[in-house]
N, C-alpha and C. Protein backbone atom coordinates (compact mmCIF):
# COMPACT_ATOMS: atom_id res chain seq x y z
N UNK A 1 -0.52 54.04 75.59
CA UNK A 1 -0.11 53.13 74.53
C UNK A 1 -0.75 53.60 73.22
N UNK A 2 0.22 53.39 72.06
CA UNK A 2 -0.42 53.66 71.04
C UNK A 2 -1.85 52.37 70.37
N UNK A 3 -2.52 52.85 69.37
CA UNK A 3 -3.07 52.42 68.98
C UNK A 3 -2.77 52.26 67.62
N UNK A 4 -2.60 50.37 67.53
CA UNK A 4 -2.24 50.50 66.22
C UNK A 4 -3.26 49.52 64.87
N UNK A 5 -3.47 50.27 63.73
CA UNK A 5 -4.06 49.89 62.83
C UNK A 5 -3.59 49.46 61.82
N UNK A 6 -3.88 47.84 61.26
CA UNK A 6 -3.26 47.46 59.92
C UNK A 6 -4.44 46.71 59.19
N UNK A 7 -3.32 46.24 57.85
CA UNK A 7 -4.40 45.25 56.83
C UNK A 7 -3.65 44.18 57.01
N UNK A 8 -4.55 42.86 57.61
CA UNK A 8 -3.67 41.62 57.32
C UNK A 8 -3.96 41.16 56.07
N UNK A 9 -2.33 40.62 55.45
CA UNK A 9 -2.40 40.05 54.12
C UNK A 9 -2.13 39.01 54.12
N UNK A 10 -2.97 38.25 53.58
CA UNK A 10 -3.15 36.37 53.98
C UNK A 10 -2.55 36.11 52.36
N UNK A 11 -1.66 34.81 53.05
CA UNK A 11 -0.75 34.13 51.26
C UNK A 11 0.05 35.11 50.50
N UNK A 12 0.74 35.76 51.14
CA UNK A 12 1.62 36.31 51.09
C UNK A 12 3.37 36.34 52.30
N UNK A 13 4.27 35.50 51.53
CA UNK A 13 5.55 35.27 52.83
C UNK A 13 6.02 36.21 52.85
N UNK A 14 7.01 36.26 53.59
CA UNK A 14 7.72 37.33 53.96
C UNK A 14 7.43 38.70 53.76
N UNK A 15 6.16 38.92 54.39
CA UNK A 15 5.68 39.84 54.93
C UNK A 15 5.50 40.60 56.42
N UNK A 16 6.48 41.27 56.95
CA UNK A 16 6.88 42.28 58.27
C UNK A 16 6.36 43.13 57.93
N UNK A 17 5.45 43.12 59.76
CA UNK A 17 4.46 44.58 59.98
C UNK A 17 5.68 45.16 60.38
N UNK A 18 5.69 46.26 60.37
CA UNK A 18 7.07 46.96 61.09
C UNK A 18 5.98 48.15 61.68
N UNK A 19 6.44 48.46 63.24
CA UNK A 19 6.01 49.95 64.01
C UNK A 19 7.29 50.44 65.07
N UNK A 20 7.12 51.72 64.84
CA UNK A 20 7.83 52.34 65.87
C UNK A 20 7.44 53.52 66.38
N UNK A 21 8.00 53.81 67.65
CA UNK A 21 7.06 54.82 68.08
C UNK A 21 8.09 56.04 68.85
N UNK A 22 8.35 57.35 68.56
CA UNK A 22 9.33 58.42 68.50
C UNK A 22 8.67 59.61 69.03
N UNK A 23 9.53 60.08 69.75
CA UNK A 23 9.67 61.61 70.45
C UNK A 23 9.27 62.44 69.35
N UNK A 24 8.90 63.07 69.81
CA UNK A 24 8.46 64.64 68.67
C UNK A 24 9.51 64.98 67.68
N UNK A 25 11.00 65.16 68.50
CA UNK A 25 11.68 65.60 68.12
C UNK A 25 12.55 64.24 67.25
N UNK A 26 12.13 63.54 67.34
CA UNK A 26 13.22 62.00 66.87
C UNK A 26 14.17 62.08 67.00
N UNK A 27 14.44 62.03 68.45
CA UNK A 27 15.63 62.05 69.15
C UNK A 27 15.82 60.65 69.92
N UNK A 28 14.24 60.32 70.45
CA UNK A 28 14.14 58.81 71.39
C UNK A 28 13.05 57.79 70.59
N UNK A 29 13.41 56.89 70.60
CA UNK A 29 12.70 56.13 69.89
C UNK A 29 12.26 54.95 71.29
N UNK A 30 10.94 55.24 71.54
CA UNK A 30 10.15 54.25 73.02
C UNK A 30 10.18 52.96 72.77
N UNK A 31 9.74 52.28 71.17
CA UNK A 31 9.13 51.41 70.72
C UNK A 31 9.23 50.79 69.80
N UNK A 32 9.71 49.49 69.23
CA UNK A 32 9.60 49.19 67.75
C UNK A 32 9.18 47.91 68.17
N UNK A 33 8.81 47.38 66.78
CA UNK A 33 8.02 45.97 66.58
C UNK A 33 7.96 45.14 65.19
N UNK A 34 8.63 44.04 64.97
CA UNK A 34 8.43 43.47 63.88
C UNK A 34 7.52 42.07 64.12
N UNK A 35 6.73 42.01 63.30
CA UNK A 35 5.66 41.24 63.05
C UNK A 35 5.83 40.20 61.62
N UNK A 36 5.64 38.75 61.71
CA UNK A 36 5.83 37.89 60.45
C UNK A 36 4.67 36.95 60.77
N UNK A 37 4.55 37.03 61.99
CA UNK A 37 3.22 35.93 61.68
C UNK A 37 2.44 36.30 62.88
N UNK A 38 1.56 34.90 63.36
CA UNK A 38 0.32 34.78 64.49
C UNK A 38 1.27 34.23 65.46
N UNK A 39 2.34 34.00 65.51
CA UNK A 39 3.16 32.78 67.01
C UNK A 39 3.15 33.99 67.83
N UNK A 40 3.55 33.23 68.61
CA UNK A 40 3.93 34.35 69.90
C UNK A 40 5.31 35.25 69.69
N UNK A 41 4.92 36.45 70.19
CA UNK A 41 6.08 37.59 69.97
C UNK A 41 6.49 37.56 71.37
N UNK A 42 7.50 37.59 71.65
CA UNK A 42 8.83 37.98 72.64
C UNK A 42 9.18 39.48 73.13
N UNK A 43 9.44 39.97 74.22
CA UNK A 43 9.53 41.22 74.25
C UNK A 43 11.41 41.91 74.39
N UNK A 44 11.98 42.35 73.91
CA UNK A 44 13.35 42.21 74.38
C UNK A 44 13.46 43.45 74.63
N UNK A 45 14.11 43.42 76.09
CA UNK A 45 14.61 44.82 76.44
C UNK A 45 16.17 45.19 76.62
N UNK A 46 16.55 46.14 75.55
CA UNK A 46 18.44 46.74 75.08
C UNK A 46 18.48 47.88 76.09
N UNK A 47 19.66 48.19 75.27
CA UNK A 47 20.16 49.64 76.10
C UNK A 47 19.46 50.58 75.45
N UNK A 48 19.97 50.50 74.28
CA UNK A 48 19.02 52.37 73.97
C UNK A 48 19.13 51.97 72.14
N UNK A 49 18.05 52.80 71.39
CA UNK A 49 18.21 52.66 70.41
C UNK A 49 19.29 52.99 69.58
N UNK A 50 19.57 52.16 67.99
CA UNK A 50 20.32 53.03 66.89
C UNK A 50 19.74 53.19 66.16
N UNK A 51 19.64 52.58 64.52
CA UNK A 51 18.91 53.31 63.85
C UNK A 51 18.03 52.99 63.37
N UNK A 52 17.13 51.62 63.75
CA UNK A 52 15.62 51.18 63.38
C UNK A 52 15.14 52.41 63.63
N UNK A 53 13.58 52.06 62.45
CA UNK A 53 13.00 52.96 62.73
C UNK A 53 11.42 51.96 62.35
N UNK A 54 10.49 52.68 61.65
CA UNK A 54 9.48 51.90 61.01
C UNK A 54 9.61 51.20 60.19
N UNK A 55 10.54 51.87 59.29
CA UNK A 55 10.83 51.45 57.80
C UNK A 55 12.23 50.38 57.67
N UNK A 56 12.90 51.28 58.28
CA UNK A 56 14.62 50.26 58.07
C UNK A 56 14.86 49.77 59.28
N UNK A 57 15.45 48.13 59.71
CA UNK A 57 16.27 47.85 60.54
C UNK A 57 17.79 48.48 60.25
N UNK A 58 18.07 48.23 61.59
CA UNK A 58 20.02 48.10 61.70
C UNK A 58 20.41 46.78 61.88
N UNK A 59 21.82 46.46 62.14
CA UNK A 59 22.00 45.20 62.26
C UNK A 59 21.86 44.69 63.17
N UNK A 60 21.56 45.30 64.52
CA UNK A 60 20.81 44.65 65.60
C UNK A 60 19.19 43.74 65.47
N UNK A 61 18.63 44.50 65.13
CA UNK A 61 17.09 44.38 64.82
C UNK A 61 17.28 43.14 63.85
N UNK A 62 18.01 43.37 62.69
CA UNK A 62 18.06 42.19 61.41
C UNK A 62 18.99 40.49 62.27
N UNK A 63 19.55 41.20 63.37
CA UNK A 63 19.60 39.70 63.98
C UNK A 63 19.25 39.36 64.83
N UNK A 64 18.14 40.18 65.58
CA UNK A 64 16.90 39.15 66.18
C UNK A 64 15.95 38.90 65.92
N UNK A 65 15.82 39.47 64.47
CA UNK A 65 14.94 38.83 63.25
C UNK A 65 15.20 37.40 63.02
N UNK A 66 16.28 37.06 62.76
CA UNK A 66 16.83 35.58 62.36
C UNK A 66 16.76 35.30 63.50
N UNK A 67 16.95 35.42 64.90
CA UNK A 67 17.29 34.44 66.09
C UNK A 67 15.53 34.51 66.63
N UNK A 68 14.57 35.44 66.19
CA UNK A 68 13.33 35.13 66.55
C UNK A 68 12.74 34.08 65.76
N UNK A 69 12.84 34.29 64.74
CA UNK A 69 12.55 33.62 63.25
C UNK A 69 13.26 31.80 64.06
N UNK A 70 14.51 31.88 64.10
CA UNK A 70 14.69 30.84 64.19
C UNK A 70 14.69 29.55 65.86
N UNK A 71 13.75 30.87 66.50
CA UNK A 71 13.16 30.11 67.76
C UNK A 71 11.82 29.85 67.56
N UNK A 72 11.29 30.03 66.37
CA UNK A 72 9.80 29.90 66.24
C UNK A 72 8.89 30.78 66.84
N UNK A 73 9.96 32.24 67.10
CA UNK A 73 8.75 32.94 67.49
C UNK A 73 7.86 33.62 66.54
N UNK A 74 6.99 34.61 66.45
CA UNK A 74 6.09 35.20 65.22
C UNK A 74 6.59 36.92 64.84
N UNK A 75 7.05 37.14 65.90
CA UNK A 75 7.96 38.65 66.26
C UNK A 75 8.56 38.75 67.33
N UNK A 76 8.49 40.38 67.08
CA UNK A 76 8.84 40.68 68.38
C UNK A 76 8.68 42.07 68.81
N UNK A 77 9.11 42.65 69.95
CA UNK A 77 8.76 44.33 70.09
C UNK A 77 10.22 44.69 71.12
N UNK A 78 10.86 46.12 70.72
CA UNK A 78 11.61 45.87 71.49
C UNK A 78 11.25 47.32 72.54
N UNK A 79 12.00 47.52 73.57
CA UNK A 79 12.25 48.50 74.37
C UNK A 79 13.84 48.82 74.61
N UNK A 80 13.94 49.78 75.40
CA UNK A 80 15.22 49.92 75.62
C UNK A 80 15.37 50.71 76.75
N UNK A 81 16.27 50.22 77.72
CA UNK A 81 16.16 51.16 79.20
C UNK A 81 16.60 52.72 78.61
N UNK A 82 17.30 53.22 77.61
CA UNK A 82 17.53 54.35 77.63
C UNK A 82 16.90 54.51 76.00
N UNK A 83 15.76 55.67 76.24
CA UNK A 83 15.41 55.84 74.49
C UNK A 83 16.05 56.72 73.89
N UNK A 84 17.29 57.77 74.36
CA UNK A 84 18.31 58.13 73.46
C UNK A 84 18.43 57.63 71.90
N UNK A 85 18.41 58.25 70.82
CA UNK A 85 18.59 57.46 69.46
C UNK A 85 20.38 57.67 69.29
N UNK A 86 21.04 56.58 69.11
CA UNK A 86 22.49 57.21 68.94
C UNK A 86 22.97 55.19 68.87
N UNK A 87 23.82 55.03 67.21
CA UNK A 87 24.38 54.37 67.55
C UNK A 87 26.46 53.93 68.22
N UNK A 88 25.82 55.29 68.70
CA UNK A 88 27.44 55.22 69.50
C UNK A 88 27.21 55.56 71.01
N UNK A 89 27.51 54.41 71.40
CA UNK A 89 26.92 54.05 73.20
C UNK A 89 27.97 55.29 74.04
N UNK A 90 29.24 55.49 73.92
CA UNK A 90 29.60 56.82 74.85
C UNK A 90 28.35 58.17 74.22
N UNK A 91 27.45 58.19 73.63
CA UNK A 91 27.18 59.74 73.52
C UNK A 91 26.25 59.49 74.33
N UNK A 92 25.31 58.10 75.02
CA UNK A 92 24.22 57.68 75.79
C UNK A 92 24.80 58.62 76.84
N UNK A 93 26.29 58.13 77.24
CA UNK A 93 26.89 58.70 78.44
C UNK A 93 27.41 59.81 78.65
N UNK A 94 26.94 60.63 77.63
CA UNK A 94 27.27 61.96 77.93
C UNK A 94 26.19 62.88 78.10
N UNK A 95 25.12 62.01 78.28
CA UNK A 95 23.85 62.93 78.88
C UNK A 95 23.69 62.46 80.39
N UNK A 96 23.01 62.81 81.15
CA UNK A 96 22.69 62.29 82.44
C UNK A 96 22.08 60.84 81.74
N UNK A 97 22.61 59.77 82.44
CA UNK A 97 21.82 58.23 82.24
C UNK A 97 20.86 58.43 83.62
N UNK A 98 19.07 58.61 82.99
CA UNK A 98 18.27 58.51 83.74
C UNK A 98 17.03 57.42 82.81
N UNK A 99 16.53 56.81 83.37
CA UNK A 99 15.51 56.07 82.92
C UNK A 99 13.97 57.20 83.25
N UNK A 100 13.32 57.49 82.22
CA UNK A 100 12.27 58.61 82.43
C UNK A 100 11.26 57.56 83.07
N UNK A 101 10.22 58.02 83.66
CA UNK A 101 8.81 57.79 84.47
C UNK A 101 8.31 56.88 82.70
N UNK A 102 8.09 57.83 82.20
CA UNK A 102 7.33 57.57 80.84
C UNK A 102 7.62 56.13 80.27
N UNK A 103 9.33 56.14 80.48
CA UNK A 103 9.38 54.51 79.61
C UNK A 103 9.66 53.84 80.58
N UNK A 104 9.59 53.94 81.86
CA UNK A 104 9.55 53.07 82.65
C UNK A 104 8.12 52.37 83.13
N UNK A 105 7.10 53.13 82.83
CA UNK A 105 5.86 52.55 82.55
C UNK A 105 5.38 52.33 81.22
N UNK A 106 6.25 52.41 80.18
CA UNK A 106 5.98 51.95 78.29
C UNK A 106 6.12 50.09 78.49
N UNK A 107 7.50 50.29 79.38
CA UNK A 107 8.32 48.88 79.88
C UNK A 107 7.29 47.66 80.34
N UNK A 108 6.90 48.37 81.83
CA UNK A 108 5.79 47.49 82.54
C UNK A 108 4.56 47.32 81.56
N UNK A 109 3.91 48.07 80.87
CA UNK A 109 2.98 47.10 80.37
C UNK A 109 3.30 46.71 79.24
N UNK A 110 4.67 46.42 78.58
CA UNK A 110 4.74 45.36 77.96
C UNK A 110 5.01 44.69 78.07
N UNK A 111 5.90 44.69 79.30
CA UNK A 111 6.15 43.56 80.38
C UNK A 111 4.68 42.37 81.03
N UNK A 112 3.83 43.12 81.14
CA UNK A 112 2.66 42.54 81.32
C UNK A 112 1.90 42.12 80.24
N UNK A 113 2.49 42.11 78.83
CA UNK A 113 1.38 41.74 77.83
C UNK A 113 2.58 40.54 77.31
N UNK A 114 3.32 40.33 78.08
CA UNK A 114 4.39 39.33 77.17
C UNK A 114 4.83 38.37 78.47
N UNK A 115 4.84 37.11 77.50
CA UNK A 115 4.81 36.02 78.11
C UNK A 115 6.60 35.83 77.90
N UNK A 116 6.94 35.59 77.02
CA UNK A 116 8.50 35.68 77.29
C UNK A 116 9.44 37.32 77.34
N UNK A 117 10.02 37.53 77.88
CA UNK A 117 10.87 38.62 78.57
C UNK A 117 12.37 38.38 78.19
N UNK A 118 13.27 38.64 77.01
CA UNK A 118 14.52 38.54 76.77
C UNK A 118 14.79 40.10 77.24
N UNK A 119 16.20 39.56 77.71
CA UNK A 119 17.14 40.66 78.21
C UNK A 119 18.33 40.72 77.21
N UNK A 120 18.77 41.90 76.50
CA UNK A 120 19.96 42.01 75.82
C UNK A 120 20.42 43.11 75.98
N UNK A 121 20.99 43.90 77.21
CA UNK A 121 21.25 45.41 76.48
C UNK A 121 23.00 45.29 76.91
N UNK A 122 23.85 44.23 77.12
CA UNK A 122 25.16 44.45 76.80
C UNK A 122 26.08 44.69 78.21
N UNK A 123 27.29 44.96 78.35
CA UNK A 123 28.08 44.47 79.52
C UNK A 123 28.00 45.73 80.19
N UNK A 124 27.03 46.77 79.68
CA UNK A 124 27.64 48.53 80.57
C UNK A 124 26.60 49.14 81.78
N UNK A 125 25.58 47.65 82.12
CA UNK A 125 24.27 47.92 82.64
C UNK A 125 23.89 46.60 83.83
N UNK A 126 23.65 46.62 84.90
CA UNK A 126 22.95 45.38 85.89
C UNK A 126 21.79 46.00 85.57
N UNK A 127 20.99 44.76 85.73
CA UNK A 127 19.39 44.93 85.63
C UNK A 127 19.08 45.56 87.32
N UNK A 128 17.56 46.69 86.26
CA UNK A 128 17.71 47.93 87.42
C UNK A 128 17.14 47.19 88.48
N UNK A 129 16.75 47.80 89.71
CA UNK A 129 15.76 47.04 90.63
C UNK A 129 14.21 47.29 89.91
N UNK A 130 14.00 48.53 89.57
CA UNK A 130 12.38 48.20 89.53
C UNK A 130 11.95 47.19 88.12
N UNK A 131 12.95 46.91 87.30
CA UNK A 131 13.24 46.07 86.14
C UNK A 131 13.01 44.55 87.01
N UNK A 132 13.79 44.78 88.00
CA UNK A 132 13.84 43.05 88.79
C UNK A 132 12.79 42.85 89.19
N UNK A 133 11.96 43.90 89.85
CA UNK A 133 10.52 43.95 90.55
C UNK A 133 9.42 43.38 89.83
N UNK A 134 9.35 43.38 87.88
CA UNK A 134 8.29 43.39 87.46
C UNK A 134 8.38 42.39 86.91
N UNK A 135 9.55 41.93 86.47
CA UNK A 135 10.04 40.94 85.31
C UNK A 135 10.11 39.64 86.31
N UNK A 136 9.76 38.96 86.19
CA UNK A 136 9.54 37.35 86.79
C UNK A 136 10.66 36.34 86.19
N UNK A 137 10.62 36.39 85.27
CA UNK A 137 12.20 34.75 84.38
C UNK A 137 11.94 35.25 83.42
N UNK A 138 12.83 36.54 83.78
CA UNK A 138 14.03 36.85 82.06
C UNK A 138 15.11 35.89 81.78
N UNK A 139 14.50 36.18 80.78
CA UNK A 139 16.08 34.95 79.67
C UNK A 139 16.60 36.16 78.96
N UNK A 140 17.63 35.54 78.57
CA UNK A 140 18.83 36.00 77.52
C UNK A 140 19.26 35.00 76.77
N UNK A 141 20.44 35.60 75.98
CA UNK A 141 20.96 34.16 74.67
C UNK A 141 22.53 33.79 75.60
N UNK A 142 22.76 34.80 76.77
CA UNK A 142 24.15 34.45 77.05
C UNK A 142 24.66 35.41 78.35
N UNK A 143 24.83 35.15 79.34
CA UNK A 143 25.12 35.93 80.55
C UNK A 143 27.06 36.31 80.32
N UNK A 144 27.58 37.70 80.18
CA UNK A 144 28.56 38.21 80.53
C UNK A 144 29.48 38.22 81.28
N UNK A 145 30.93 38.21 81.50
CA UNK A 145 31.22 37.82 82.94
C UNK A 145 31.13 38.64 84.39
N UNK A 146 30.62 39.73 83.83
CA UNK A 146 30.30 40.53 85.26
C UNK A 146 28.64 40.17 85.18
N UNK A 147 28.10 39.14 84.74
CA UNK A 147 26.92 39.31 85.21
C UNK A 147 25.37 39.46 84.21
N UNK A 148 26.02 40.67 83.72
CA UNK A 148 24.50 41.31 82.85
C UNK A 148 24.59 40.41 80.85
N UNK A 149 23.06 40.66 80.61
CA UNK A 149 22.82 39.75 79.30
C UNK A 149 23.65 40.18 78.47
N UNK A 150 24.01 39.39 77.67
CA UNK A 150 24.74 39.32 76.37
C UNK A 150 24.06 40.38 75.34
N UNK A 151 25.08 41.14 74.09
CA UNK A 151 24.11 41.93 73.45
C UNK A 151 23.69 41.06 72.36
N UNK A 152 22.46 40.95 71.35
CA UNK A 152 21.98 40.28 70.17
C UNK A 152 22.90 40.28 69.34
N UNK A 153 23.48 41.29 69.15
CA UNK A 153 24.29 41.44 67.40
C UNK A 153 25.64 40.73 67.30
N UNK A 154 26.50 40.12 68.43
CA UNK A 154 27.09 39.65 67.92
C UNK A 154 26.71 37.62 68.32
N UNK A 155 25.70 37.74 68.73
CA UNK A 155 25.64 36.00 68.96
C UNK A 155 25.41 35.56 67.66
N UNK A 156 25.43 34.30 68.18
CA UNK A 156 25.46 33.27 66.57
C UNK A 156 23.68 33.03 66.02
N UNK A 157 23.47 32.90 64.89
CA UNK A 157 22.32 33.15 64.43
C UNK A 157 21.40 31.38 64.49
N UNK A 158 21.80 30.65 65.66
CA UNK A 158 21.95 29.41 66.41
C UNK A 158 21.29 29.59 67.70
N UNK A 159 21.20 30.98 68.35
CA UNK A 159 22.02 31.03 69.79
C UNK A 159 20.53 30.60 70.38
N UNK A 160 20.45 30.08 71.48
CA UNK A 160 19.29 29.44 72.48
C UNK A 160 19.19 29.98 73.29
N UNK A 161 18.07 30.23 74.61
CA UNK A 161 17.57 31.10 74.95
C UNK A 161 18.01 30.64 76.67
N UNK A 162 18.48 31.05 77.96
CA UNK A 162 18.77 30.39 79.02
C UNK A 162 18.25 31.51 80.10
N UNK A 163 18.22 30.91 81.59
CA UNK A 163 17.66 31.88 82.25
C UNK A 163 18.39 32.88 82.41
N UNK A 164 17.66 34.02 82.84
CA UNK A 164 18.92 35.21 82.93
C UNK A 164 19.12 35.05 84.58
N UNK A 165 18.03 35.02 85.50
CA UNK A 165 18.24 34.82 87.01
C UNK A 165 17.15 33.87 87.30
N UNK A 166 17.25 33.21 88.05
CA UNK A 166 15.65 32.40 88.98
C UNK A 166 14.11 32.98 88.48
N UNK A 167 13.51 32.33 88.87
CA UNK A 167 12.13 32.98 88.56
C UNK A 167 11.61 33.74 90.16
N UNK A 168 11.38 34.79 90.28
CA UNK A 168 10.57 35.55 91.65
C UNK A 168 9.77 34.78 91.63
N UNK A 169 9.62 34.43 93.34
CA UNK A 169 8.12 33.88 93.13
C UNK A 169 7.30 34.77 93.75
N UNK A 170 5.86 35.17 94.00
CA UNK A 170 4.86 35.73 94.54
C UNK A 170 5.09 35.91 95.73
């Protein structure tokens, strides 16, 4: 995990920490994170990145800004089962779709540092098994009709949070 260093600036609004964290080559992007306050941050795991980065959201990111913002959360951090950077989902599929070792353990411990677990990565994916293994009561904003979470960008900037499956128990 990276290690990250800032200045908090007190009495000052609308102020976003923004981090992200990229392949050598900035090709995969593992990690991003927007920060507005002390509440609790949410962890949401997509399909694969587009074009957030540190500096700029896309319009994904800018609307779970408003739908975090407007659940009272403080941020958020996202992941993505595939860290491919591309916002055009057939080029995901024109590489082998493998989930690497690397972000499959980036996943679990942020899975373990986060108390809520949203699922959004869209109708082209079932949640994997070792995803089911770690994750206890994922929510989403909206279950699909084959099944898998709804994606962020097009729900309503309203949308409420529901289970995605049962909770595992121990």
């Amino acid at each position: 995990m990276v290690n990250i260093e800032y200045i908090e600036i007190k009495n000052f609004q609308n102020i976003v920490l923004k981090f992200a964290e990229f392949s050598k080559d900035k090709k995969h992007r593992y990690y991003l994170s927007r920060k507005w306050s002390e509440k609790e941050q949410v962890l949401y795991i997509l399909l694969n990145p587009s074009k957030a980065n540190h500096i700029n959201n896309d319009p994904t990111i800018n609307r779970l800004i408003t739908i975090s913002k407007n659940l009272g959360y403080g941020g958020f951090n996202v992941v993505n089962l595939y860290t491919l950077i591309t916002p055009i989902r057939n080029k995901l599929y024109e590489k082998k779709r493998k989930i690497s070792a690397k972000n499959k353990k980036l996943i679990a411990e942020l899975v373990a540092g986060h108390k809520t677990i949203i699922y959004g990565w869209g109708a082209t994916e079932n949640e994997p098994k070792w995803l089911n293994n770690i994750v206890k009561s994922p929510l989403c904003f909206n279950i699909n009709k084959n099944g898998t979470p709804k994606h962020p960008l097009y729900l309503k900037k309203e949308s409420t949070l529901k289970k995605f499956r049962e909770p595992k128990k121990n």
